[in-house]
Protein backbone atom coordinates (compact mmCIF):
# COMPACT_ATOMS: atom_id res chain seq x y z
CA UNK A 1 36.05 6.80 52.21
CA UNK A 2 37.71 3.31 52.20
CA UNK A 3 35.48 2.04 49.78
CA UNK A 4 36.71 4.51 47.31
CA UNK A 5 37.88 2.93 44.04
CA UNK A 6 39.59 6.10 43.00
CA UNK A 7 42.00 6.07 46.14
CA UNK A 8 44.86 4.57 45.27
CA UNK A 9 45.12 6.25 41.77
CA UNK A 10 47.84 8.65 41.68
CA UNK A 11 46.31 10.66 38.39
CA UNK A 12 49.51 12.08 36.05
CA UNK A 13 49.80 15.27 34.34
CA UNK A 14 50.82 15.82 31.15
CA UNK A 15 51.51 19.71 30.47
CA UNK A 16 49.78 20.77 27.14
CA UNK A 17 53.16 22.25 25.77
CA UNK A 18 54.64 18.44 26.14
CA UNK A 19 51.72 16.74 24.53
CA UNK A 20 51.00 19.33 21.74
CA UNK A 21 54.27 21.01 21.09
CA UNK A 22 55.35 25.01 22.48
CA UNK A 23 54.38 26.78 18.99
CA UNK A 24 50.85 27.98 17.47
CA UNK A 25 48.38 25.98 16.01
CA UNK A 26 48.50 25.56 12.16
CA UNK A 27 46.18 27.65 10.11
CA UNK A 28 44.40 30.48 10.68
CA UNK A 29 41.85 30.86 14.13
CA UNK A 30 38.49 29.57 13.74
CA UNK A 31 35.52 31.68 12.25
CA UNK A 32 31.82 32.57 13.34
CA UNK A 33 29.36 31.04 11.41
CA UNK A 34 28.54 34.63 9.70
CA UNK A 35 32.21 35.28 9.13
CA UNK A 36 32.29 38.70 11.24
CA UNK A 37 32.47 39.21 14.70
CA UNK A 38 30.85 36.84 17.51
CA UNK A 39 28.03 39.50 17.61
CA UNK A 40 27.58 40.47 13.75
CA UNK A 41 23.82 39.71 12.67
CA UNK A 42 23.32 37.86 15.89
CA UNK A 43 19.12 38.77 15.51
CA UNK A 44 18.86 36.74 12.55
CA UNK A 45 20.73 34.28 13.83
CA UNK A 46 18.32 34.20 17.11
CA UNK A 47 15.10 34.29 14.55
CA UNK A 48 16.49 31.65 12.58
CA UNK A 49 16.54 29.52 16.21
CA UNK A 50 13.32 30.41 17.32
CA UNK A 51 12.08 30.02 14.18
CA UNK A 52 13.46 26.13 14.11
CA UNK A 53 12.18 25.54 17.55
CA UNK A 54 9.00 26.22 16.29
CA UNK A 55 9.32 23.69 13.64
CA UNK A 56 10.19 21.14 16.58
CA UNK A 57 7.92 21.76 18.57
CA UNK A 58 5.17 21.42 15.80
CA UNK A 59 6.35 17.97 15.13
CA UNK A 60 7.00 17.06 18.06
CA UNK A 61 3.23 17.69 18.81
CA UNK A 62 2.71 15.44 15.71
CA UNK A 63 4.77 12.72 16.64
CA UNK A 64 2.69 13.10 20.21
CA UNK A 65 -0.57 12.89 18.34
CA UNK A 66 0.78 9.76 16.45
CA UNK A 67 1.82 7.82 19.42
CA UNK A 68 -1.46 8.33 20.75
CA UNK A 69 -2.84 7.10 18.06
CA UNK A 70 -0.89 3.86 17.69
CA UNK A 71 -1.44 3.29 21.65
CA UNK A 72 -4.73 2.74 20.63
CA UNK A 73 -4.23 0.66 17.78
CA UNK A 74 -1.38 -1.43 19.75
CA UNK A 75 -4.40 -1.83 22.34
CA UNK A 76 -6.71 -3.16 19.72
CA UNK A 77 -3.72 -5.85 18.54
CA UNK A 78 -3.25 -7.00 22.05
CA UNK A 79 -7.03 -7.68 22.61
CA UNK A 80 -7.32 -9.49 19.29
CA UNK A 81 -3.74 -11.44 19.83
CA UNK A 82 -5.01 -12.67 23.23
CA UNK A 83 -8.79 -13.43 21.05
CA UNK A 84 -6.48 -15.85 18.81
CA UNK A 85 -4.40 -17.48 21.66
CA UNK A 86 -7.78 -18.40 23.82
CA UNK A 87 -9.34 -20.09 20.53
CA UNK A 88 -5.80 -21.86 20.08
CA UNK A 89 -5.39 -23.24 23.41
CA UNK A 90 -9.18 -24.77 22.49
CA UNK A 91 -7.90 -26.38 19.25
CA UNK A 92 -7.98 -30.25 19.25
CA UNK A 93 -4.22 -31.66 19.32
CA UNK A 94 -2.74 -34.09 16.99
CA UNK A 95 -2.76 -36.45 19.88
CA UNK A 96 -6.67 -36.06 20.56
CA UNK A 97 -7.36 -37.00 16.84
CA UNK A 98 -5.00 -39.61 15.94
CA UNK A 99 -6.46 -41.51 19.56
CA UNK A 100 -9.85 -40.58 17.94
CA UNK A 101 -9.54 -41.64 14.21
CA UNK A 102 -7.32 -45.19 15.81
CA UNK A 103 -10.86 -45.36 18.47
CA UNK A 104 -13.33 -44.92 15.67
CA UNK A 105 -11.31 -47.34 13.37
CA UNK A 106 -11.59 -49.92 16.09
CA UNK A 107 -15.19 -49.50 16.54
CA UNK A 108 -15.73 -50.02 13.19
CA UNK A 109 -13.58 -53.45 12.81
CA UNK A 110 -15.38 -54.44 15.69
CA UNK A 111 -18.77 -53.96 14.31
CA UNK A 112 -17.74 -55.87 11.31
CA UNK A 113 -16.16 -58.97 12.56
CA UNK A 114 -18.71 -59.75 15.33
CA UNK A 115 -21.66 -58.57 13.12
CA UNK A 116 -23.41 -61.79 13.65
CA UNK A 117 -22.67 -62.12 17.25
CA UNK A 118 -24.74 -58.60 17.68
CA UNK A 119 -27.94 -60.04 15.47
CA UNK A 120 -27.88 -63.43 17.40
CA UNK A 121 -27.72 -60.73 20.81
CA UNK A 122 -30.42 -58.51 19.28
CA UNK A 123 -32.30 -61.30 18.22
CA UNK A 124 -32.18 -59.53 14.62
CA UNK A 125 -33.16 -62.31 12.16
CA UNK A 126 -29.53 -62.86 9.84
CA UNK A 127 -29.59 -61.06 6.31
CA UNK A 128 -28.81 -63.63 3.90
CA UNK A 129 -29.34 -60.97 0.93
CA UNK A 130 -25.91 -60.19 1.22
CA UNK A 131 -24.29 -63.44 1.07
CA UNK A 132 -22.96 -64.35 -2.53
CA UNK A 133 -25.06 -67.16 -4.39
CA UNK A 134 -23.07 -70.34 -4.78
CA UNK A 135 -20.82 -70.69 -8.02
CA UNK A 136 -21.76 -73.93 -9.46
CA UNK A 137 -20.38 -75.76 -12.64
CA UNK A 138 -21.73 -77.67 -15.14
CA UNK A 139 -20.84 -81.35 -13.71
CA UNK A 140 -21.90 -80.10 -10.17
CA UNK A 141 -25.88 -79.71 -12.17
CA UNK A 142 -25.91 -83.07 -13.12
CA UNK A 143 -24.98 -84.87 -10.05
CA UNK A 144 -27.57 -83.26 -8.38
């Protein structure tokens, strides 16, 4: 294989007498867990297993009944997320109302300064009701 990264590497070995020392490990040899033999009360032992597995396997059916569960309600979020998003995209922007508030404010101006221009068009007759009555002073009576 000349593609072979590993080809050119020359591997070195280290004999375990070099690297750990010639004499014994320190301390005594490791134990069984039940302090005996490798075969002393090896049923119980098994029993205690089997009886574990059974324990994970019970709750590992739980957890299965759980996820199932939460599919559903992770379904149910991403319907009503998506609900939200459509009625968001729908939402007026600030752009939309600040052209509509500045449109309607212009409207409004308009209708005010050429109020008389629309009667005279409309051939309304011009409402002098709301025009102030003339201030007049005391000299201004007597000249008259």
């Amino acid at each position: 294989m000349p593609d072979d990264p590993a080809a050119g590497y020359q591997g070195v070995v280290i004999p375990a007498a070099e690297r750990f020392g010639s004499g014994k490990p320190p301390g005594p040899p490791l134990q069984p867990p039940s302090g005996g033999g490798p075969f002393d009360n090896m049923e119980a032992r098994v029993a205690r297993l089997e009886s574990d597995v059974e324990h994970i396997k019970t709750d590992i059916g739980d957890i299965k009944i759980t996820l199932r569960e939460l599919t559903g309600v992770a379904n149910d979020l991403r319907v009503g997320f998506a609900r939200i998003d459509e009625r968001i995209i729908h939402l007026p922007t600030k752009a939309f109302i600040v052209k509509a508030v500045v449109i309607s404010l212009t409207l409004v101006g308009a209708l005010f300064i050429f109020q008389g221009n629309i009667q005279r068009f409309l051939g309304a007759p011009a409402s002098t009701a709301a025009l102030p009555t003339p201030i007049t002073t005391p000299a201004q009576k007597s000249t008259r």
